[in-house]
C-alpha atoms as a PDB file:
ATOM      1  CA  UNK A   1     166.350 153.101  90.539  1.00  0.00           C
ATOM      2  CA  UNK A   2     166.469 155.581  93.330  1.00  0.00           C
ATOM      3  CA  UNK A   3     163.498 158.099  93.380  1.00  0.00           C
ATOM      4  CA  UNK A   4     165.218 161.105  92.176  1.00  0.00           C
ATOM      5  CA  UNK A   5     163.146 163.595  94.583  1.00  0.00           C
ATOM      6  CA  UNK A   6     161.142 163.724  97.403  1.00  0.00           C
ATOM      7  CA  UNK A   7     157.166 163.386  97.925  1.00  0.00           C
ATOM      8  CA  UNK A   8     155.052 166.127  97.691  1.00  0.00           C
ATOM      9  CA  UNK A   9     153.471 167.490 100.947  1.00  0.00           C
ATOM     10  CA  UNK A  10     150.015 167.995  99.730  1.00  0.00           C
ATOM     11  CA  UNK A  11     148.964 170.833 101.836  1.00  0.00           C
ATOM     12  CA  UNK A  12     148.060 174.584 100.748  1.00  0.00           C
ATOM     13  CA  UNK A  13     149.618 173.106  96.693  1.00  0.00           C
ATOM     14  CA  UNK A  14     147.793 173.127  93.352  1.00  0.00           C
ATOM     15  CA  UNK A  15     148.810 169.146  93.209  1.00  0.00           C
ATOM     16  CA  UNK A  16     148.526 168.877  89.429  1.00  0.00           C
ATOM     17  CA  UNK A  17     150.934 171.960  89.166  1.00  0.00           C
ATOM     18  CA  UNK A  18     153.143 171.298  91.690  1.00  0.00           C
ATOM     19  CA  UNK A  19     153.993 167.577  90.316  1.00  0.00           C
ATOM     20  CA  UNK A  20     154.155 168.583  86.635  1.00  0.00           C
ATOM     21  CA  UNK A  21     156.721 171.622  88.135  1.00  0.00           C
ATOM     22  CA  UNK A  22     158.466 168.815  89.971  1.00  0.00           C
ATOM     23  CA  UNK A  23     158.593 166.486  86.591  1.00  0.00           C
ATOM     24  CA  UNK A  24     159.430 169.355  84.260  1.00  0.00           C
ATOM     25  CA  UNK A  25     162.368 170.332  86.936  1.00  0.00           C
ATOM     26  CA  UNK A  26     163.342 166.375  87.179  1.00  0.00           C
ATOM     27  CA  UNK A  27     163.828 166.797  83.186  1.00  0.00           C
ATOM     28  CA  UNK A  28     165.548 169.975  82.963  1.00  0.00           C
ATOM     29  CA  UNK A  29     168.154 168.506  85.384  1.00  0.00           C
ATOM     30  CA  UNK A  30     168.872 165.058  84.580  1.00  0.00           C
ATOM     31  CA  UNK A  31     167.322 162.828  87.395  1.00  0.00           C
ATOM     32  CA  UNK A  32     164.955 161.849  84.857  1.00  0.00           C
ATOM     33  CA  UNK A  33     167.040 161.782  81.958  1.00  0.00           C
ATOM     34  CA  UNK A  34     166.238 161.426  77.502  1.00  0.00           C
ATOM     35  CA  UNK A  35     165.196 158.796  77.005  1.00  0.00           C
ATOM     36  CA  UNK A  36     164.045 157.281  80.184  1.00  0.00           C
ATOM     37  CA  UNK A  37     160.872 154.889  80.854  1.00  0.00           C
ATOM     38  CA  UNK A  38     158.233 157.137  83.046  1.00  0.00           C
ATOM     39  CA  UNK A  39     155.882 154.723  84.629  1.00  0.00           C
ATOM     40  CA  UNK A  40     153.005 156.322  86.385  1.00  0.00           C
ATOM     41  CA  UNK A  41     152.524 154.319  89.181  1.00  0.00           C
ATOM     42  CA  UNK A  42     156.374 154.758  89.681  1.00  0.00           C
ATOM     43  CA  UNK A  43     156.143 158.013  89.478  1.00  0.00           C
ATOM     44  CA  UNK A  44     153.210 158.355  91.686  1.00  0.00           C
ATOM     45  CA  UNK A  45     154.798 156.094  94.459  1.00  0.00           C
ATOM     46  CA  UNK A  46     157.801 158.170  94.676  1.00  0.00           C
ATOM     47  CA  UNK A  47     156.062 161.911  95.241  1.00  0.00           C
ATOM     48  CA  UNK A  48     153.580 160.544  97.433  1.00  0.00           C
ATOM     49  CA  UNK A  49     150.230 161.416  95.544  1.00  0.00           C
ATOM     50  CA  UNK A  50     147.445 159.217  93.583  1.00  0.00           C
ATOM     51  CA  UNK A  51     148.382 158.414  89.631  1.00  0.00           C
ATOM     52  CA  UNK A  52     145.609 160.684  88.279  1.00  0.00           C
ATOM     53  CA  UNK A  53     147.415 163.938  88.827  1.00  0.00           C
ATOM     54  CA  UNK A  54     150.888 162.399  87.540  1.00  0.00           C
ATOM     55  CA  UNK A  55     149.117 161.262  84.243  1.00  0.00           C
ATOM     56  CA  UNK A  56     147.781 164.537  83.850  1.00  0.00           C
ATOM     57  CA  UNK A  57     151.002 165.790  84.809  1.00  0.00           C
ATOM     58  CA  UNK A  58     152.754 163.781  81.545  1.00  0.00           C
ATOM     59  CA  UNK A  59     150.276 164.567  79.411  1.00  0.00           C
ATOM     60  CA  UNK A  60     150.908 168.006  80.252  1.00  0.00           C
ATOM     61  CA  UNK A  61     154.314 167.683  79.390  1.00  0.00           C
ATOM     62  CA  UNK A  62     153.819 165.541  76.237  1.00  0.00           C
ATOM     63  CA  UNK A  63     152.353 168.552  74.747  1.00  0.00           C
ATOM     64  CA  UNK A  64     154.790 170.892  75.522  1.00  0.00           C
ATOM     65  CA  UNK A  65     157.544 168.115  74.133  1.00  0.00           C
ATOM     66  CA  UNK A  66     158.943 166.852  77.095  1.00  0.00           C
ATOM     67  CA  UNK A  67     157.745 163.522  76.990  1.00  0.00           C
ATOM     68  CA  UNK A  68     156.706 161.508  74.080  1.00  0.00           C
ATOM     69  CA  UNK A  69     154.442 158.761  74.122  1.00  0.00           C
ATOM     70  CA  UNK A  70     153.603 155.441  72.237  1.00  0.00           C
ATOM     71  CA  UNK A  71     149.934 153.979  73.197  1.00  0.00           C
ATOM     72  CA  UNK A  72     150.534 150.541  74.941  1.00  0.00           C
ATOM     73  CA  UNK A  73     154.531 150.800  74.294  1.00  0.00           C
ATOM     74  CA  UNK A  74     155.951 153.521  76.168  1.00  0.00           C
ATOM     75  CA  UNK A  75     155.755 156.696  78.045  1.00  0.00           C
ATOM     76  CA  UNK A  76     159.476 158.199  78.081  1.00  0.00           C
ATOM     77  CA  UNK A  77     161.472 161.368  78.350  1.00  0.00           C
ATOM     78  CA  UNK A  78     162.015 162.931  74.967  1.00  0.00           C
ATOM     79  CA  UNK A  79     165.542 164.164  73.362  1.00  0.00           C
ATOM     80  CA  UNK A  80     166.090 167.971  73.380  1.00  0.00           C
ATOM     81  CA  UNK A  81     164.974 169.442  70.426  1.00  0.00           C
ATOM     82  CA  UNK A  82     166.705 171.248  68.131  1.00  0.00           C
ATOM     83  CA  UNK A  83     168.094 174.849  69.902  1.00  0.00           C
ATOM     84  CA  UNK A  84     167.797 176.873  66.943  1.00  0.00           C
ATOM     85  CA  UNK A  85     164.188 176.455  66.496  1.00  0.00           C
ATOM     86  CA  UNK A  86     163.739 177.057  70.068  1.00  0.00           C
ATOM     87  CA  UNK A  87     165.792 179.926  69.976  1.00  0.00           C
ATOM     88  CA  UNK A  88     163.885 181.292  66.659  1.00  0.00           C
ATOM     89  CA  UNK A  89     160.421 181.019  68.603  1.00  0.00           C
ATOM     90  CA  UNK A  90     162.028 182.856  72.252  1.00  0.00           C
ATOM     91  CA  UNK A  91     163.133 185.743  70.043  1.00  0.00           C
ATOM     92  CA  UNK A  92     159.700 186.293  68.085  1.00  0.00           C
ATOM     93  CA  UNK A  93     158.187 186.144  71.380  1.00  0.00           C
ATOM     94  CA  UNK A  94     160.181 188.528  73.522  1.00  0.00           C
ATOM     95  CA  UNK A  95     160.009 190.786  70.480  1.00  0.00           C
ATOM     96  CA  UNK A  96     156.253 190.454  70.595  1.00  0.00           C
ATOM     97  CA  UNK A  97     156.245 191.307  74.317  1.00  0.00           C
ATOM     98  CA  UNK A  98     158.862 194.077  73.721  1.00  0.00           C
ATOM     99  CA  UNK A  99     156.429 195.976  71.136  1.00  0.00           C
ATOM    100  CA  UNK A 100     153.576 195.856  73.485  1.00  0.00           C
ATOM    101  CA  UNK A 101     155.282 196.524  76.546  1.00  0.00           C
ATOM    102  CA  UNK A 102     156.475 199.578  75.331  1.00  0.00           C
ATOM    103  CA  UNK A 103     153.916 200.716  74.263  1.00  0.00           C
ATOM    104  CA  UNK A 104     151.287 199.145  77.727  1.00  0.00           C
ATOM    105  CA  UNK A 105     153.492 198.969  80.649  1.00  0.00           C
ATOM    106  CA  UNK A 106     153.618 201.763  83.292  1.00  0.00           C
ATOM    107  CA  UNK A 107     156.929 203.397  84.749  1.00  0.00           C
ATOM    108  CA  UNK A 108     157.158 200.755  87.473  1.00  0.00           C
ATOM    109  CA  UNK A 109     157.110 197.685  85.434  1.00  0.00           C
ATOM    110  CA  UNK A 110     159.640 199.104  82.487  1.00  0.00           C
ATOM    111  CA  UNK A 111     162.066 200.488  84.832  1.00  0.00           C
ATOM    112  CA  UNK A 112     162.091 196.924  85.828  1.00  0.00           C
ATOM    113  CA  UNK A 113     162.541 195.610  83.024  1.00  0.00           C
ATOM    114  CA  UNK A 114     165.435 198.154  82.339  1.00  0.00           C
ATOM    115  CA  UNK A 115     166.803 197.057  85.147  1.00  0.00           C
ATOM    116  CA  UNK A 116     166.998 193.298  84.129  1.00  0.00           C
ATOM    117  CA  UNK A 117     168.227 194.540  81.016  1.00  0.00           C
ATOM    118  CA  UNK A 118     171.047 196.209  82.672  1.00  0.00           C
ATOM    119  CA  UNK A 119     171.775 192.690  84.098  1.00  0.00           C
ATOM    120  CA  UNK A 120     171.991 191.325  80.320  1.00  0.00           C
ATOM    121  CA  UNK A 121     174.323 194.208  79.344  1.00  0.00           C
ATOM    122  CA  UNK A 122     176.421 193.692  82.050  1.00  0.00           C
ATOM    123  CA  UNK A 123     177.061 189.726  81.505  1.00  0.00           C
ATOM    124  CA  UNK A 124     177.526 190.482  77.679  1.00  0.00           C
ATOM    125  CA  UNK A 125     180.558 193.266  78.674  1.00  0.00           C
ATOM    126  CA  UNK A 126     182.094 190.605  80.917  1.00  0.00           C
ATOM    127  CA  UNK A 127     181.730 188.100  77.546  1.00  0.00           C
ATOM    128  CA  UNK A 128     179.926 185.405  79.999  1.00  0.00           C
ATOM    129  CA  UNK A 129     177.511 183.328  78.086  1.00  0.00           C
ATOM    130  CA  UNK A 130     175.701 181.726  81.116  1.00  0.00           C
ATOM    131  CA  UNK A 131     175.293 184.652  82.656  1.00  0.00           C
ATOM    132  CA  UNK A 132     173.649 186.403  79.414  1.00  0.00           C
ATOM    133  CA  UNK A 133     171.633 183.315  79.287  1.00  0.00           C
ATOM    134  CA  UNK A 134     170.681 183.357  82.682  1.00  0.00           C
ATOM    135  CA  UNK A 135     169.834 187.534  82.823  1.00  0.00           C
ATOM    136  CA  UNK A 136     167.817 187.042  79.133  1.00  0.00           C
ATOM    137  CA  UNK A 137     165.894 184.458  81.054  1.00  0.00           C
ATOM    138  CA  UNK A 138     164.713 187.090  84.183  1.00  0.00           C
ATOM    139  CA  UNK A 139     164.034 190.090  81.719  1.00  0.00           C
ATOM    140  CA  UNK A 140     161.858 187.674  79.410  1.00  0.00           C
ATOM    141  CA  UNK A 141     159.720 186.629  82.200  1.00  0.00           C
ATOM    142  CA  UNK A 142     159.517 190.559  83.415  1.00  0.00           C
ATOM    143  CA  UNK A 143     158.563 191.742  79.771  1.00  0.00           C
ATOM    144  CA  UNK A 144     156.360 189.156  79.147  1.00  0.00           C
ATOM    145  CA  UNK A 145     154.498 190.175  82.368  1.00  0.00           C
ATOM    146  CA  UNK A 146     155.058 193.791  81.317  1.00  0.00           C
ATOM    147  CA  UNK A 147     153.401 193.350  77.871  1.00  0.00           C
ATOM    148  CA  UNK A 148     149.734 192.770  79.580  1.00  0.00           C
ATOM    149  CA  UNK A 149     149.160 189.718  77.043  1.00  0.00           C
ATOM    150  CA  UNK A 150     147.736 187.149  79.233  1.00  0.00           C
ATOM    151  CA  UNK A 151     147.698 184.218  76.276  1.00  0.00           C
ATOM    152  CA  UNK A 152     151.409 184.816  76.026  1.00  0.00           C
ATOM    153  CA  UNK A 153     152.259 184.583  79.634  1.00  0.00           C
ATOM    154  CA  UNK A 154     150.220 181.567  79.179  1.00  0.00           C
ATOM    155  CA  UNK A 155     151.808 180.329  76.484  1.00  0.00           C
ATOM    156  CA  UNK A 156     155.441 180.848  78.145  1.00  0.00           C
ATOM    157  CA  UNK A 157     154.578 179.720  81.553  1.00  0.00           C
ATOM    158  CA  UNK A 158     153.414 176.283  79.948  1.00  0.00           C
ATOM    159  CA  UNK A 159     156.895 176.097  77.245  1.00  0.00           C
ATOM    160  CA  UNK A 160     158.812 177.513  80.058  1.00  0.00           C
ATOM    161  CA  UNK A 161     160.780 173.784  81.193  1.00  0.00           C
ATOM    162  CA  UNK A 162     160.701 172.904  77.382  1.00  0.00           C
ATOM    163  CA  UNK A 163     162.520 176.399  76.576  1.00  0.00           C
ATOM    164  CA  UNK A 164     165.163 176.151  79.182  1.00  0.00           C
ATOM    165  CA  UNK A 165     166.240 172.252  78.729  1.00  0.00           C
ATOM    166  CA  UNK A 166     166.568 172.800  74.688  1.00  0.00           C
ATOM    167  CA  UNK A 167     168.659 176.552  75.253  1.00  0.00           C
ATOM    168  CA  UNK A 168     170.703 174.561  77.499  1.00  0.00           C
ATOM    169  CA  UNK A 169     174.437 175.277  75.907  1.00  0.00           C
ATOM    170  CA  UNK A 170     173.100 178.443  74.215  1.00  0.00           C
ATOM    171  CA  UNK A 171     175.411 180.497  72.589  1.00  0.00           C
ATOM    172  CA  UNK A 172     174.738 184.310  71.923  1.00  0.00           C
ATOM    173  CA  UNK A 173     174.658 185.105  67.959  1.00  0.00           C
ATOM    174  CA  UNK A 174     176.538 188.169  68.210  1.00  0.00           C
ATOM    175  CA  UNK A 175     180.101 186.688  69.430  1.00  0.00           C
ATOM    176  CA  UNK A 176     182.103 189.796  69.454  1.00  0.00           C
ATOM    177  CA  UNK A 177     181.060 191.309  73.341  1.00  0.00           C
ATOM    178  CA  UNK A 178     182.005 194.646  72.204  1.00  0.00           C
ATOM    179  CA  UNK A 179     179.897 194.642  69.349  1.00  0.00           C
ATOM    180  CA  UNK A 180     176.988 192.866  70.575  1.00  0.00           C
ATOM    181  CA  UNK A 181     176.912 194.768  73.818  1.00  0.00           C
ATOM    182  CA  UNK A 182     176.347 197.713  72.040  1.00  0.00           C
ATOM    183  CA  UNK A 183     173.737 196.043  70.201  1.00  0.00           C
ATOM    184  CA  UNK A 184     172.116 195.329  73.705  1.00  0.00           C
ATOM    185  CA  UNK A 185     172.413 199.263  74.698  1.00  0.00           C
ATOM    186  CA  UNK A 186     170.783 200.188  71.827  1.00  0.00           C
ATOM    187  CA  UNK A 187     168.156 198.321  72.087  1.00  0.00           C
ATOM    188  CA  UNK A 188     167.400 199.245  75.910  1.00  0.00           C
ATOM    189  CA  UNK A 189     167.683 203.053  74.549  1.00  0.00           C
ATOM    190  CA  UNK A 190     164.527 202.343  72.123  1.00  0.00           C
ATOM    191  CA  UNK A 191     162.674 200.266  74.612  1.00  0.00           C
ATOM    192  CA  UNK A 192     163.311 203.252  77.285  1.00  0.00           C
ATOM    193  CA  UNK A 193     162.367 205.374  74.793  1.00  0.00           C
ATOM    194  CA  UNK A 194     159.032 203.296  74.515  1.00  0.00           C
ATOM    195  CA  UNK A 195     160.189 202.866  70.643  1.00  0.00           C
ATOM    196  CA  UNK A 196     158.351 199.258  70.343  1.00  0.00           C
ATOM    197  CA  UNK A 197     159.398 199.238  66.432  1.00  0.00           C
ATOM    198  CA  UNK A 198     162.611 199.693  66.996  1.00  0.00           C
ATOM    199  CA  UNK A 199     163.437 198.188  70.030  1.00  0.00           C
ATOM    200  CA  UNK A 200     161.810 194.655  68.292  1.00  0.00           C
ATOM    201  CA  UNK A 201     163.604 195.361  65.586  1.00  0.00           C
ATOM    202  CA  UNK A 202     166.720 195.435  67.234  1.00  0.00           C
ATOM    203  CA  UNK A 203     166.101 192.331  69.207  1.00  0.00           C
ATOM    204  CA  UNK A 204     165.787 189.966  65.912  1.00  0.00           C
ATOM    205  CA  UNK A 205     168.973 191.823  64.811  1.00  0.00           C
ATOM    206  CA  UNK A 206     170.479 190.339  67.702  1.00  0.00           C
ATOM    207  CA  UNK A 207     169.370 187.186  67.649  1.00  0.00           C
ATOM    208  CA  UNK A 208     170.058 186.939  64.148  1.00  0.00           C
ATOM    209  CA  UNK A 209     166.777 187.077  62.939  1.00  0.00           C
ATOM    210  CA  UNK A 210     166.839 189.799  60.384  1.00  0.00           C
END
């Protein structure tokens, strides 16, 4: 097989986050594809570096679901999981970081994350999935940052690769763009409006989650 990227340079990097990044990123885009044998010395050949901060690297992304493991049979990439789940857990969570960004972030950081939002709003008039996916994805991270939580920007920066590969193909709930783009302005009135309640409340609604 042909290494599917190149090795690390070592210099000025966190080397146990910089080759779980470059595994997790393998995953997410195929060169290292469901299903597929990960051997570590393989692994550790091809990027350059010593095996002990690739296995730490897989275990890493065993917990996050990435990778599954069988002691003395296998170490291998893991199928996707199911989307809906995934999607159920991104929602609670960005309505989490919603409530208490609203209520904790200062002018800077929630025009910011208006302005992302306007991004969202914008991809959901022009009825392009992708792009909605792509926009949610920015204004998550922003919010999240935003809310002043540091265990949940810890917990998302960890899930992060696991979240994108599984909400690959995602789909918004609300099909209608008219309808659901409104759905999207209301909510960025509340959460201008620093209306945590209300601006959660109508995130669910638009993930279906009500």
């Amino acid at each position: 097989m042909t290494a599917p990227f190149l090795p690390l340079d070592p210099r000025g990097v966190a080397l146990k986050d910089e080759v779980y990044a470059r595994l997790g990123e393998a995953i997410l885009d195929g060169r290292l594809a469901p299903g597929e044998r990960l051997r570590d010395h393989e692994l550790a050949e091809w990027l350059g570096v010593s095996r002990t901060p690739v296995r730490e690297a897989l275990q890493r992304l065993e917990r996050t679901g990435l990778v599954e493991v069988s002691p003395h049979r296998y170490t291998r990439v893991s199928l996707p999981d199911h989307e809906s789940d995934t999607v159920e857990l991104v929602a609670y969570n960005m309505g989490l970081a919603v409530r208490m960004a609203a209520r904790r972030a200062d002018d800077a950081a929630l025009a910011l994350a208006l302005e992302k939002l306007d991004e969202v709003i914008a991809a959901s008039r022009a009825d392009d999935a992708a792009a909605i996916a792509a926009a949610s994805h920015e204004f998550f991270a922003v919010i999240t940052r935003a809310s002043g939580n540091l265990p949940l920007r810890r917990f998302i920066r960890e899930y992060e690769i696991a979240i994108r590969r599984d909400l690959k193909g995602w789909r918004p709930h609300i099909q209608c763009p008219v309808g659901r783009t409104a759905a999207y302005e209301e909510f960025r009135t509340s959460l201008a409006g620093r209306d945590g309640d209300g601006a959660e409340a109508q995130l669910r609604r638009i993930h279906g989650l009500t």
